[in-house]
N, C-alpha and C. Protein backbone atom coordinates (compact mmCIF):
# COMPACT_ATOMS: atom_id res chain seq x y z
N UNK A 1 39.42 -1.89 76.91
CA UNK A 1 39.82 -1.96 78.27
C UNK A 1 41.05 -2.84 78.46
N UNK A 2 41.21 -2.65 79.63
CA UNK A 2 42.83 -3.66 79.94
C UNK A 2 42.73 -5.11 80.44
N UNK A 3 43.22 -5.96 79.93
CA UNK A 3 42.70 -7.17 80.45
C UNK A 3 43.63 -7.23 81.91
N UNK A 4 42.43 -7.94 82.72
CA UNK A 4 42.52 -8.37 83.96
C UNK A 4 42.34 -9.52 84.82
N UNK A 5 43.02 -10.20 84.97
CA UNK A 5 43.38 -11.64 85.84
C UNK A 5 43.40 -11.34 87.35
N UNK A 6 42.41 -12.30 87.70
CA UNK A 6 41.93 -11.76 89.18
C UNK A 6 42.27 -13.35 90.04
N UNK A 7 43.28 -13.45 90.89
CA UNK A 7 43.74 -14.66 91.38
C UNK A 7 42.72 -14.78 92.74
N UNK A 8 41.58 -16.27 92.15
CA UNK A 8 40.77 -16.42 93.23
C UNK A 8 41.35 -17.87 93.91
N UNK A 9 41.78 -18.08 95.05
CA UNK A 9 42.08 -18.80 95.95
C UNK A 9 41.23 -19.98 96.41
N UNK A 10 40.88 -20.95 96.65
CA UNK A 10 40.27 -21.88 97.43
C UNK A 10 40.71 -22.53 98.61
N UNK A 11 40.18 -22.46 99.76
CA UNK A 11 40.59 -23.28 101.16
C UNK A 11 39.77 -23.66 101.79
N UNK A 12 39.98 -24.77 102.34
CA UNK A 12 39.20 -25.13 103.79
C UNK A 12 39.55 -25.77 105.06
N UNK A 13 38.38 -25.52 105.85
CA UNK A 13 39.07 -25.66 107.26
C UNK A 13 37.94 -26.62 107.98
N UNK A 14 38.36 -27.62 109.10
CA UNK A 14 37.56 -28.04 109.50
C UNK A 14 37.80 -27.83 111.03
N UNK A 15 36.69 -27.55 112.13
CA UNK A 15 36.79 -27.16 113.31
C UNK A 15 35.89 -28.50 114.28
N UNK A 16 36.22 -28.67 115.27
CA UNK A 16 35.52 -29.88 115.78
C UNK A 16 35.31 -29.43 117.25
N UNK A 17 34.05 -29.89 117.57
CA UNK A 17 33.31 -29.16 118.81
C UNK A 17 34.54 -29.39 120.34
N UNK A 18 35.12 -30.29 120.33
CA UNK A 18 36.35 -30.30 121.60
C UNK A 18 37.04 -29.68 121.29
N UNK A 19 37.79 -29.01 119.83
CA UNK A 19 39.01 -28.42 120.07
C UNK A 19 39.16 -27.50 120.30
N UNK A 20 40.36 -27.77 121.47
CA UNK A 20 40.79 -26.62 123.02
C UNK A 20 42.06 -27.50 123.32
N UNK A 21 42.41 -26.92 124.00
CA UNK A 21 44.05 -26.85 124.40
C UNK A 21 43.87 -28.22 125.52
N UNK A 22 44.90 -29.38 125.37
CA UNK A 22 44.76 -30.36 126.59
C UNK A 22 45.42 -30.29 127.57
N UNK A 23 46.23 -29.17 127.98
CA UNK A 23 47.10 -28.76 128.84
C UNK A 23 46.40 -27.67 129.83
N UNK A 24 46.11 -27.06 130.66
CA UNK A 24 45.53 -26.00 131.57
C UNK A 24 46.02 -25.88 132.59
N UNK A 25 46.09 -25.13 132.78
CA UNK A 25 46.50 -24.31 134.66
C UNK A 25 45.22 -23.96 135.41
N UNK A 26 45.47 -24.71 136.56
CA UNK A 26 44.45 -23.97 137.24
C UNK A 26 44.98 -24.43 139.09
N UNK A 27 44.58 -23.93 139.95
CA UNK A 27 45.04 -23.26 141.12
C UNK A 27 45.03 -24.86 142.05
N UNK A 28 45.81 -24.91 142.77
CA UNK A 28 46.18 -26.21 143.57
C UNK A 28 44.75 -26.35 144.65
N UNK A 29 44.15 -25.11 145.09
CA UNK A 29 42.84 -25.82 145.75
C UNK A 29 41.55 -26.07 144.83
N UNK A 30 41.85 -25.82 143.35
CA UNK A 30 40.38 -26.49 142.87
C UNK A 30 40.81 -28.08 142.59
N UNK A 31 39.50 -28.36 142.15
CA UNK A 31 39.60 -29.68 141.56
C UNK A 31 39.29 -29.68 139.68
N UNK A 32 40.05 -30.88 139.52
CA UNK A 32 40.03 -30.75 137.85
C UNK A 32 38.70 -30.81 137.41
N UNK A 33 38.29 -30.24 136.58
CA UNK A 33 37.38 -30.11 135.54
C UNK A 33 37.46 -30.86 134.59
N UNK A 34 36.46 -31.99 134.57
CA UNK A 34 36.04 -33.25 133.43
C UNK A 34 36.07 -32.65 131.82
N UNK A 35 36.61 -33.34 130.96
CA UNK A 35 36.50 -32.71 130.17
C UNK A 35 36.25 -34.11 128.93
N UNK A 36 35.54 -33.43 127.79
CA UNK A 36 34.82 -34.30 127.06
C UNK A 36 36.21 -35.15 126.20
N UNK A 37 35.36 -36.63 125.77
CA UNK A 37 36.50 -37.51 125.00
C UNK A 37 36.07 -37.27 123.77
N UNK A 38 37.36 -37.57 122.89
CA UNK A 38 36.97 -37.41 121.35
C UNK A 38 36.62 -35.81 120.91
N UNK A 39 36.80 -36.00 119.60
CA UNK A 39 36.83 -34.39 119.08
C UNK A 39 35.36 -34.12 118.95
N UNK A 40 34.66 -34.58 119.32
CA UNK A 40 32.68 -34.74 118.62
C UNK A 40 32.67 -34.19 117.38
N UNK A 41 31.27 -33.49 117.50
CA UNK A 41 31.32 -33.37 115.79
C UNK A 41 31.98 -31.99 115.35
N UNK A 42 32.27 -32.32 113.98
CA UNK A 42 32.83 -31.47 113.10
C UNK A 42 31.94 -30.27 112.03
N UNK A 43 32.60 -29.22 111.51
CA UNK A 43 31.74 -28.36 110.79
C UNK A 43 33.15 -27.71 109.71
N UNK A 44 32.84 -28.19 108.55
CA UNK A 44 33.91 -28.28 107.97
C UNK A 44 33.78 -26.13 106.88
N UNK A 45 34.26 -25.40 106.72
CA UNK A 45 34.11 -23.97 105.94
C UNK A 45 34.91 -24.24 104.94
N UNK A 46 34.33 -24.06 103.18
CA UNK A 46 34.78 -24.41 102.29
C UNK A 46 34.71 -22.64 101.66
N UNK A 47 35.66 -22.18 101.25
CA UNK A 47 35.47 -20.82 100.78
C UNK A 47 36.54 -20.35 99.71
N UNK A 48 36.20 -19.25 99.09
CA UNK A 48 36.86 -18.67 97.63
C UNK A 48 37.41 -17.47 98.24
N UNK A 49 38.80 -17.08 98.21
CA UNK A 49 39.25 -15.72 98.63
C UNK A 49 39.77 -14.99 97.33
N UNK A 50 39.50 -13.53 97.77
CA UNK A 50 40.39 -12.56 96.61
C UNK A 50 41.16 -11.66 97.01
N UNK A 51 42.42 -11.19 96.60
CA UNK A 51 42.87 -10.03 96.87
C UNK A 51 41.77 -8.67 96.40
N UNK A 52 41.03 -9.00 95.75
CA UNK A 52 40.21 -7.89 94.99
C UNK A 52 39.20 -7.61 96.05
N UNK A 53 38.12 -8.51 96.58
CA UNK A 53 36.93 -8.18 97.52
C UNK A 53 37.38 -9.28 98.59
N UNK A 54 37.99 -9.86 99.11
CA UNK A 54 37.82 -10.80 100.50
C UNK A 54 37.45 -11.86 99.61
N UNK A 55 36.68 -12.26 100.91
CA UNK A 55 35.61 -13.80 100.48
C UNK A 55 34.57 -13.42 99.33
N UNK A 56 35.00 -14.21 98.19
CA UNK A 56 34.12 -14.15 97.09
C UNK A 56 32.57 -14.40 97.64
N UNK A 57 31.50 -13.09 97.12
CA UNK A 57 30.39 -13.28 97.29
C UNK A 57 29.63 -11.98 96.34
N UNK A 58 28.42 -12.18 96.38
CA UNK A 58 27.90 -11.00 95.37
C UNK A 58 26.88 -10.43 96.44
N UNK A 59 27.21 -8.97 95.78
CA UNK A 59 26.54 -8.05 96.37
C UNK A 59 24.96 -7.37 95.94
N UNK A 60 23.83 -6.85 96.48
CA UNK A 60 22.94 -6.65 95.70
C UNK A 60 23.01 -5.62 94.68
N UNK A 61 24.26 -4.85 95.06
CA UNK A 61 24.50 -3.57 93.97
C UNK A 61 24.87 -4.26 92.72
N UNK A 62 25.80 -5.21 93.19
CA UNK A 62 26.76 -5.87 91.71
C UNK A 62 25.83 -6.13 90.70
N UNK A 63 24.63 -6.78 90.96
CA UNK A 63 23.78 -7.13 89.96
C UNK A 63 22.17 -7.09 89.91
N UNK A 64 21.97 -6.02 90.63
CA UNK A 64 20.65 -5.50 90.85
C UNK A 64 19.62 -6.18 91.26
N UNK A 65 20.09 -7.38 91.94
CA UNK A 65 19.54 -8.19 92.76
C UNK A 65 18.20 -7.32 93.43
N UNK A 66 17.92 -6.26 93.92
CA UNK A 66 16.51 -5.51 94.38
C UNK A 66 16.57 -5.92 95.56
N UNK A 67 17.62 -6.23 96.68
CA UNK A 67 16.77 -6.47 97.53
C UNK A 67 17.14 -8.37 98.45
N UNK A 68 17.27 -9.06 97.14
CA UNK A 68 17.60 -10.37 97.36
C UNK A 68 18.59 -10.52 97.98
N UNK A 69 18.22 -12.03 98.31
CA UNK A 69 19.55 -12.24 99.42
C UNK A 69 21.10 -12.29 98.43
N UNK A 70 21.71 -12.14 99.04
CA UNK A 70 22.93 -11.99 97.99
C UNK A 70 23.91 -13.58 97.95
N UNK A 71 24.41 -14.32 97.03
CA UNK A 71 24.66 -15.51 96.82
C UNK A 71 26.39 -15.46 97.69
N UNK A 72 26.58 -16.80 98.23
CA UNK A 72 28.04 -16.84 98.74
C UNK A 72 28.52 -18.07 98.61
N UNK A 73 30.20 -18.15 98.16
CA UNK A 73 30.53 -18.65 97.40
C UNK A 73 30.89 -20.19 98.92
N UNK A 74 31.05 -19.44 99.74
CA UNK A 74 31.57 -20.22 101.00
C UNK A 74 30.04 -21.16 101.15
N UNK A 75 30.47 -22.25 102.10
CA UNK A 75 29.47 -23.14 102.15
C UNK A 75 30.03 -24.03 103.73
N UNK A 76 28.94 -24.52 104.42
CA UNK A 76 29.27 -24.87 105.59
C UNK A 76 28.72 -26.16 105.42
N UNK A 77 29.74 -27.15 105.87
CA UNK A 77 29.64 -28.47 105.57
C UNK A 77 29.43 -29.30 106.95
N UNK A 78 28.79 -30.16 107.58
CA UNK A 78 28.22 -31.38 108.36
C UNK A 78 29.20 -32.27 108.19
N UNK A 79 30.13 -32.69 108.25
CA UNK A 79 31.35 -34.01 107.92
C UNK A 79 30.26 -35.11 109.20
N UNK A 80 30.34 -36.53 108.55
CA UNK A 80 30.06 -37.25 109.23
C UNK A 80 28.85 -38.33 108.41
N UNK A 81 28.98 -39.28 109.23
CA UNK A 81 28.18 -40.40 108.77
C UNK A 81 27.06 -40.40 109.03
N UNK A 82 26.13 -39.45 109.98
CA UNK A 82 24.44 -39.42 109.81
C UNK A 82 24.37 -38.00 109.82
N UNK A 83 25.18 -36.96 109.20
CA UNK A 83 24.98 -35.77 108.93
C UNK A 83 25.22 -35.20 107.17
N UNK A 84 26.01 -34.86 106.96
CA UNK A 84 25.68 -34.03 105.50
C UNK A 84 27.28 -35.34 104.66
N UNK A 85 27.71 -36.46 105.13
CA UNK A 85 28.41 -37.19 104.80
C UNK A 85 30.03 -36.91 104.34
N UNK A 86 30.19 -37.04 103.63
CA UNK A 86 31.69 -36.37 103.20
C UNK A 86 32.02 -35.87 102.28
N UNK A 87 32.62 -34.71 102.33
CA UNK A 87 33.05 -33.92 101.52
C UNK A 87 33.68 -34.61 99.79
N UNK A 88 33.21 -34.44 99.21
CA UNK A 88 33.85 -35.11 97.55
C UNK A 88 33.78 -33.92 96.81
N UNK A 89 34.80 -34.82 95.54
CA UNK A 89 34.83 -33.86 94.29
C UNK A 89 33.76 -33.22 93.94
N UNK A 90 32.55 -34.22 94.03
CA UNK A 90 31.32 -33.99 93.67
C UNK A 90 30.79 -32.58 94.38
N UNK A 91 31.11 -32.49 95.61
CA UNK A 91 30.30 -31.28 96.23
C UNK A 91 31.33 -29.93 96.12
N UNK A 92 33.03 -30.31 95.83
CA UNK A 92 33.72 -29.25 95.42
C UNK A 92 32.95 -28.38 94.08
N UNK A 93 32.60 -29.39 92.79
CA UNK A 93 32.61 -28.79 91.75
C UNK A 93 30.92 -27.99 92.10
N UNK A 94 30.55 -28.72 92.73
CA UNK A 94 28.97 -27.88 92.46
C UNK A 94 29.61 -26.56 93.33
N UNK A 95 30.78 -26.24 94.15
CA UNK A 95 30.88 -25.23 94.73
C UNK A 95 31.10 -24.13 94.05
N UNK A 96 32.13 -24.64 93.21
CA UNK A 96 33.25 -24.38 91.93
C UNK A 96 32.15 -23.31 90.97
N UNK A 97 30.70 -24.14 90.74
CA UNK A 97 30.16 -23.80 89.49
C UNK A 97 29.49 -22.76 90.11
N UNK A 98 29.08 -22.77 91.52
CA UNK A 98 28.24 -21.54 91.88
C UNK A 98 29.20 -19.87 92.11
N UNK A 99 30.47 -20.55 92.47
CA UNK A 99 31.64 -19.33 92.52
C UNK A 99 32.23 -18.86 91.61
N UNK A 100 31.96 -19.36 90.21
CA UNK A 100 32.15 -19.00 89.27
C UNK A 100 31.22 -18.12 88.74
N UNK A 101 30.46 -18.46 88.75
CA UNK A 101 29.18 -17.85 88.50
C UNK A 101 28.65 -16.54 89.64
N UNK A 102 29.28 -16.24 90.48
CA UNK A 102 29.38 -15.39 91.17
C UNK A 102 30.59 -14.61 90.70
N UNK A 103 31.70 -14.67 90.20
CA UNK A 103 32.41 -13.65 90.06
C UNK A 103 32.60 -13.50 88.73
N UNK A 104 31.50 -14.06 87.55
CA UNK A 104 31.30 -13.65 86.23
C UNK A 104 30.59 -12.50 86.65
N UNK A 105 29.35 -13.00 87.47
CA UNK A 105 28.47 -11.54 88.24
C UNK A 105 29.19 -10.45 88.53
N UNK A 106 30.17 -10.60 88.82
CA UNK A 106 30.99 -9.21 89.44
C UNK A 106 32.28 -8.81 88.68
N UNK A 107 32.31 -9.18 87.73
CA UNK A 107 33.43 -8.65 86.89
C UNK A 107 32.63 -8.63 85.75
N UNK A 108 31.17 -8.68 85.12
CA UNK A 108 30.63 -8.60 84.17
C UNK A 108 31.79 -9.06 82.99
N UNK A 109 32.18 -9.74 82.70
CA UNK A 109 32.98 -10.30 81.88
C UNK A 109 34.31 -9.24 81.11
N UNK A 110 34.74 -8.37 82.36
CA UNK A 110 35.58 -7.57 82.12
C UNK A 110 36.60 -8.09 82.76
N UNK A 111 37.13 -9.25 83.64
CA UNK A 111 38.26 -10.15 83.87
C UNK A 111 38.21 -11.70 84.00
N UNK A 112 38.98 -11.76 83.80
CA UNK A 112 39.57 -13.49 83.99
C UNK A 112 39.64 -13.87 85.76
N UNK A 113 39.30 -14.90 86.18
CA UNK A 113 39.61 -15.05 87.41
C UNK A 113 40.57 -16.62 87.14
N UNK A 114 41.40 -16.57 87.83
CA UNK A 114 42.72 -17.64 87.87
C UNK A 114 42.40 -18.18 89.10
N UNK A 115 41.88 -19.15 88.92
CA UNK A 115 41.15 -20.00 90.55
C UNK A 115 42.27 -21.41 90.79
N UNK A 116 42.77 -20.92 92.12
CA UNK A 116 43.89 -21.98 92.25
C UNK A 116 43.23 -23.37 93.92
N UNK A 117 43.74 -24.08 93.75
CA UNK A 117 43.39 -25.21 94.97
C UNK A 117 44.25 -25.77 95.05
N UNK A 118 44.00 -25.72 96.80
CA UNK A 118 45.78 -26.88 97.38
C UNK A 118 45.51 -28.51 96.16
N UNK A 119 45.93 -29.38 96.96
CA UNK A 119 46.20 -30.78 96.68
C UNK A 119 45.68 -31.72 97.35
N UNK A 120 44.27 -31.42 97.86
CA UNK A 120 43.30 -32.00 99.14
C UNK A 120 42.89 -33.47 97.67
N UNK A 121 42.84 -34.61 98.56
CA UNK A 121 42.26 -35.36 97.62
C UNK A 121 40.90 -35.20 96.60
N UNK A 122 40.31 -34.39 97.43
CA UNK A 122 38.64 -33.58 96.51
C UNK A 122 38.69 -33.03 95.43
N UNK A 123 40.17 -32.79 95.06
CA UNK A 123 40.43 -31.90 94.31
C UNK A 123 41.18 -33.13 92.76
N UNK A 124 41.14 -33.92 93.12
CA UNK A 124 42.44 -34.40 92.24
C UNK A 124 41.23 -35.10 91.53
N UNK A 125 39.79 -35.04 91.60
CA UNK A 125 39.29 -36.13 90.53
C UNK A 125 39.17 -36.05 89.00
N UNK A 126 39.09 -36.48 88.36
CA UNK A 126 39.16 -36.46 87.02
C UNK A 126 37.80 -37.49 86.67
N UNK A 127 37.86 -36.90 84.99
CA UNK A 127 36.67 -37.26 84.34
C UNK A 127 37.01 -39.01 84.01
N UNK A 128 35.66 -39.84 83.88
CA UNK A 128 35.84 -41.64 84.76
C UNK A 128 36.66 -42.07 82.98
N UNK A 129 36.05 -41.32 81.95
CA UNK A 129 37.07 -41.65 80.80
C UNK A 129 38.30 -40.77 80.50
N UNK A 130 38.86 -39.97 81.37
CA UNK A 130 40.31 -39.59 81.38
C UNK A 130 41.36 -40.33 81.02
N UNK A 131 42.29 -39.50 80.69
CA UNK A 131 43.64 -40.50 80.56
C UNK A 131 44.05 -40.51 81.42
N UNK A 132 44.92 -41.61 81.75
CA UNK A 132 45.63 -41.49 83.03
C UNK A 132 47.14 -42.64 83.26
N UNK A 133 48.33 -41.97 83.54
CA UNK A 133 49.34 -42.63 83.39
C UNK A 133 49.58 -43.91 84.35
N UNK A 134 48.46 -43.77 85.35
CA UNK A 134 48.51 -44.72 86.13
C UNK A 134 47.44 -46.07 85.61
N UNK A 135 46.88 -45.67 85.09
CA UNK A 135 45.88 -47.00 84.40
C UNK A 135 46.51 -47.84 82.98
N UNK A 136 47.53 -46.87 82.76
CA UNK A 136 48.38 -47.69 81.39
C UNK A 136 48.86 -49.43 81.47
């Protein structure tokens, strides 16, 4: 067969329960409408894209799942200090290992996937005995 390199993407986004526009129109005989302080809480979407299927996820056909719920590579995150805490390397790679493992599932080891990530600090950790030009 032909070898195949499948460019899987990583992004995320975080959305926060106030955000809306702070500017509005509204008609000279109402009165203004109170509106909440601070962004409240947040809900952060961590996800794998492909040009090949969308949002990396497995299907029950792909692997004869019977029925089961089908695994997704995206994950919805709680940001905050008495909720699911903050996002780290740590919770990237466990993402990493389950989305990998989802699109070995779906390419049965007939392509390569080339998994790229911005430059978010989550991303930059390294192993605690690494080299590193800054510790020289």
């Amino acid at each position: 067969g032909r070898f195949r390199l499948i460019l899987v993407t990583h992004d995320e986004s975080t959305f926060f329960q106030n955000d809306l526009r702070k500017t509005y129109w509204t008609h000279v005989s109402n009165k203004p409408t109170p509106r909440q302080k601070g962004d409240g809480q947040s809900i952060m979407v961590s996800d794998f894209l492909t040009s090949e299927w969308g949002r990396l996820h497995d299907d029950p056909d792909d692997n004869g799942l019977d029925g089961e719920k089908p695994q997704e590579a995206r994950i919805f995150f709680k940001a905050g200090l008495n909720r699911d805490g903050y996002f780290s390397a740590d919770n990237l790679l466990e993402q990493v290992d389950g989305a990998i493992d989802i699109f070995e599932g779906k390419t049965k080891g007939m392509a390569q996937g080339l998994f790229l990530f911005d430059n978010a600090p989550s991303h930059q950790k390294r192993a605690a005995d690494a080299l590193s030009a800054r510790k020289m």
